[in-house]
C-alpha atoms as a PDB file:
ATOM      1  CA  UNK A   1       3.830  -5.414  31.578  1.00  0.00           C
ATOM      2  CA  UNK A   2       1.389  -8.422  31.831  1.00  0.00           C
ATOM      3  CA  UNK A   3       2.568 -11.714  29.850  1.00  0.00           C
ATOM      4  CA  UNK A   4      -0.861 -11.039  28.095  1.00  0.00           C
ATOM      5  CA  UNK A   5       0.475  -7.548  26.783  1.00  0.00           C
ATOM      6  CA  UNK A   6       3.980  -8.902  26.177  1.00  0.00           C
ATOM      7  CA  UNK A   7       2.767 -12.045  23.816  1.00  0.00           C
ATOM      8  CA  UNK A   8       0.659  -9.127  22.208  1.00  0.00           C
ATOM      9  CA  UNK A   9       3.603  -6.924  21.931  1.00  0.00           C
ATOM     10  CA  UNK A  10       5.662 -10.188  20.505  1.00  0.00           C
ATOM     11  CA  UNK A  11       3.006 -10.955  17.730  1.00  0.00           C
ATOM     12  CA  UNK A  12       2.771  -7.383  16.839  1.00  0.00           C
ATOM     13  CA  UNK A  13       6.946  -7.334  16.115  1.00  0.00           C
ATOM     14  CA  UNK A  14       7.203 -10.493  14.209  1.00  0.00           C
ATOM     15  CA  UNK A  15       4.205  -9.507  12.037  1.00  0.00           C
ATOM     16  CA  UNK A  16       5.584  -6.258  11.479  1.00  0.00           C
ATOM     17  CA  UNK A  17       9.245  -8.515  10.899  1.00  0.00           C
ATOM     18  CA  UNK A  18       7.004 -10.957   8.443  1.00  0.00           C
ATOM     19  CA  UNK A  19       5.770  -8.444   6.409  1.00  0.00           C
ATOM     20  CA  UNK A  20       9.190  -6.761   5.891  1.00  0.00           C
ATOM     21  CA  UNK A  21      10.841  -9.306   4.568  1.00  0.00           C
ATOM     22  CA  UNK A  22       7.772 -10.867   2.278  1.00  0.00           C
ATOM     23  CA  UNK A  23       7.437  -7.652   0.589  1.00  0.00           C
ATOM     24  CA  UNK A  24       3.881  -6.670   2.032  1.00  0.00           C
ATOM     25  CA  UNK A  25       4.884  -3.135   2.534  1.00  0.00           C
ATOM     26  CA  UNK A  26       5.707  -2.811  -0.973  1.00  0.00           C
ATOM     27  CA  UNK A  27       1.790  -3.101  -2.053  1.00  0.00           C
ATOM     28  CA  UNK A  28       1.524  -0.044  -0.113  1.00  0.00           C
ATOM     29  CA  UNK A  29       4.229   1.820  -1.800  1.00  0.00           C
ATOM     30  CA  UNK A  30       3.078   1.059  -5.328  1.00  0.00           C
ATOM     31  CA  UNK A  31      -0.374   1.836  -4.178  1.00  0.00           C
ATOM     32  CA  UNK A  32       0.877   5.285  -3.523  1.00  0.00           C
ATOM     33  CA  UNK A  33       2.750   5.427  -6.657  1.00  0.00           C
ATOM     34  CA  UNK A  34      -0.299   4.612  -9.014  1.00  0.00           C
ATOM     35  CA  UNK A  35      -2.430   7.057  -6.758  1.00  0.00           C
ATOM     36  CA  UNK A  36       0.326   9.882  -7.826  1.00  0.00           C
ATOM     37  CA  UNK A  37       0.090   8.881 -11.140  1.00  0.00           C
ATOM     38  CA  UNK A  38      -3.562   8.311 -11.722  1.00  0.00           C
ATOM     39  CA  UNK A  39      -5.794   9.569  -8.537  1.00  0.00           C
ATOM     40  CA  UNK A  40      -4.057  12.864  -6.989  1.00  0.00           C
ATOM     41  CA  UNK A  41      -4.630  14.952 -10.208  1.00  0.00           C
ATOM     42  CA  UNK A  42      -8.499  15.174  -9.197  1.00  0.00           C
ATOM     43  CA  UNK A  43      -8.589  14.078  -5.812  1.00  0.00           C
ATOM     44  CA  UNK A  44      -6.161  16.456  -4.215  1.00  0.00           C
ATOM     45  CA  UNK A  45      -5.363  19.321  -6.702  1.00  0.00           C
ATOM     46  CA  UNK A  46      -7.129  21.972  -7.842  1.00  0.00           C
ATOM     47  CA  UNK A  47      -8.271  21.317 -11.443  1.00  0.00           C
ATOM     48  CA  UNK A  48      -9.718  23.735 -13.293  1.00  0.00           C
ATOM     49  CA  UNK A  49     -11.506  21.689 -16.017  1.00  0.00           C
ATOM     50  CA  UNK A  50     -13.506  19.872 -13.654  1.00  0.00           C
ATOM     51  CA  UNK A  51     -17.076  21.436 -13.215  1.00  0.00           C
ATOM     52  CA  UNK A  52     -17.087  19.652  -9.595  1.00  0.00           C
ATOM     53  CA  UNK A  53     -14.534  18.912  -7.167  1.00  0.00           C
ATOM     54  CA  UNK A  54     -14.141  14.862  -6.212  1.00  0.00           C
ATOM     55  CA  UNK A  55     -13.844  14.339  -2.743  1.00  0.00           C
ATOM     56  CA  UNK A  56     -10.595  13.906  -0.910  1.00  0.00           C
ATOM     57  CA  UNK A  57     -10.033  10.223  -0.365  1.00  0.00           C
ATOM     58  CA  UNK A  58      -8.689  10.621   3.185  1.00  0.00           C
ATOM     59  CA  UNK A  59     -10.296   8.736   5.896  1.00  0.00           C
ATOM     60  CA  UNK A  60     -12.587   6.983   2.983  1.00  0.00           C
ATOM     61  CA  UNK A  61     -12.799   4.036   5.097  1.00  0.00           C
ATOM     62  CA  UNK A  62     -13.655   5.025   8.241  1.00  0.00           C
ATOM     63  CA  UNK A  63     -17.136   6.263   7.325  1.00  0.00           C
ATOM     64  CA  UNK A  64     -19.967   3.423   6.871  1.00  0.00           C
ATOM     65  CA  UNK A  65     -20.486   4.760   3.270  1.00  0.00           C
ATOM     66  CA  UNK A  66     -18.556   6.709   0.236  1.00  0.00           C
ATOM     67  CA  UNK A  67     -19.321   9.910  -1.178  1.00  0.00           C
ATOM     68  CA  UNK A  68     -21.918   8.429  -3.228  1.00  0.00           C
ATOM     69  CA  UNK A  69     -23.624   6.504  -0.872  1.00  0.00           C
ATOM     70  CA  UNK A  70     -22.064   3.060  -1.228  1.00  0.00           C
ATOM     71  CA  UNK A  71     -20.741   0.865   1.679  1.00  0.00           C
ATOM     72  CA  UNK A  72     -17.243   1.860   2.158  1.00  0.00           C
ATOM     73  CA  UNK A  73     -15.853  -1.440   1.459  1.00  0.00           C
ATOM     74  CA  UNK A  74     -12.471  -2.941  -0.359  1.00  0.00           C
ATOM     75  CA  UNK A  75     -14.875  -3.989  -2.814  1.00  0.00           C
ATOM     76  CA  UNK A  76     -16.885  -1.201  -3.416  1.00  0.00           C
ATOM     77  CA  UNK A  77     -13.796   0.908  -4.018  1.00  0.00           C
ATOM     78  CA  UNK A  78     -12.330  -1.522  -6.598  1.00  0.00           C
ATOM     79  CA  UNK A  79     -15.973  -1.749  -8.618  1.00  0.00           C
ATOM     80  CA  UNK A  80     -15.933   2.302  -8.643  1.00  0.00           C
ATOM     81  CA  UNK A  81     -11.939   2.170  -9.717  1.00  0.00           C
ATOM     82  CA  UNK A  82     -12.413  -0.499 -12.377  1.00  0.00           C
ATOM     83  CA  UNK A  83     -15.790   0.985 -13.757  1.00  0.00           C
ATOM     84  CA  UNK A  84     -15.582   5.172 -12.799  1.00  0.00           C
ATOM     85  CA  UNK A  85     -18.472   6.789 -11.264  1.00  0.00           C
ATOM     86  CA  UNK A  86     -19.965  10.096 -12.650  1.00  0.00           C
ATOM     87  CA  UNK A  87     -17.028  12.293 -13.727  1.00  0.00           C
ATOM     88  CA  UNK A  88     -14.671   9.608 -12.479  1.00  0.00           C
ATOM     89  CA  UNK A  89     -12.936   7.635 -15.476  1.00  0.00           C
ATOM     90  CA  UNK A  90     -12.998   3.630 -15.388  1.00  0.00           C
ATOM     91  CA  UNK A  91      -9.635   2.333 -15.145  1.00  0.00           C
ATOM     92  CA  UNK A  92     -10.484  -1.091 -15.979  1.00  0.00           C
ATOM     93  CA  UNK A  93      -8.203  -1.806 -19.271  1.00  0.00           C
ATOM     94  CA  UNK A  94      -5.355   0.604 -17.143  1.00  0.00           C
ATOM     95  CA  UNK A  95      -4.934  -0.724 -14.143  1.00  0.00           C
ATOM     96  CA  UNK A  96      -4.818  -4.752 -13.719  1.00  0.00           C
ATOM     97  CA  UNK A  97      -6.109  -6.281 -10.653  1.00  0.00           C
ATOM     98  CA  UNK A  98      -2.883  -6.290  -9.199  1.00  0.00           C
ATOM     99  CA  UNK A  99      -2.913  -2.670  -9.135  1.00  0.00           C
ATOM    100  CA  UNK A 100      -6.485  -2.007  -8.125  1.00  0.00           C
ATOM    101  CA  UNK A 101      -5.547  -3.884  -4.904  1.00  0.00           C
ATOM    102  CA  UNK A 102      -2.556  -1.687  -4.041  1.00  0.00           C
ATOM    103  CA  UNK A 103      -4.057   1.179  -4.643  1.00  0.00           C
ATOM    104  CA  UNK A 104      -6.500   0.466  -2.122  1.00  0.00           C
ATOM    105  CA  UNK A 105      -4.138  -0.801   0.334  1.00  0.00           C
ATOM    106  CA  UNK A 106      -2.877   3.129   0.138  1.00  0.00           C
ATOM    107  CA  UNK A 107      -5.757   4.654   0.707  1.00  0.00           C
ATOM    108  CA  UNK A 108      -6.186   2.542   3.523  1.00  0.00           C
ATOM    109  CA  UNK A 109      -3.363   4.497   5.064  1.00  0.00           C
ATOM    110  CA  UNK A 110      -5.099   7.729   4.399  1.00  0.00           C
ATOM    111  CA  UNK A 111      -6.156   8.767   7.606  1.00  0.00           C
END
């Protein structure tokens, strides 16, 4: 291993060590636990009172645009949690700011 790829290596641990023990991970985990409780309903069930199906949210960032056309972007995502978008409730009022940005720190893990 080159000292280039072991410094690499290094950084990569202690980040990994940083975020552990600052709490970082736990955005992640309530992210997941307000998409179970406000997002999965639609997004990844079957539900039969909805005339059309909302798209699965996996891999939502790794396309240049959403669904609807927008730039996938943190941003973008939080505008179309806060405000809803077609069939898509607004959460503003539900979820605080807080939230909004754990929530997308989750479905940044959706790959």
């Amino acid at each position: 291993m080159s000292a280039a790829a072991r410094n690499a290596a290094i950084v990569c641990w202690l980040a990994t060590v940083a975020s552990a023990l600052t709490g970082c991970g736990n955005a992640t985990q309530h992210g997941a636990e307000l998409f179970d409780l406000h997002c999965v309903d639609c997004h990844e069930m079957s539900n039969p009172d909805l005339k059309k199906r909302p798209p699965k949210l996996e891999g939502l960032f790794r396309a240049k645009t959403l669904p609807s056309g927008a730039p996938a972007t943190d941003e973008q995502v939080g505008k179309t949690i806060l405000r809803g978008l077609r069939t898509m409730p607004a959460f503003d009022g539900r979820l605080s700011a807080d939230d909004v940005n754990d929530l997308i720190s989750y479905l940044h893990t959706l790959k």
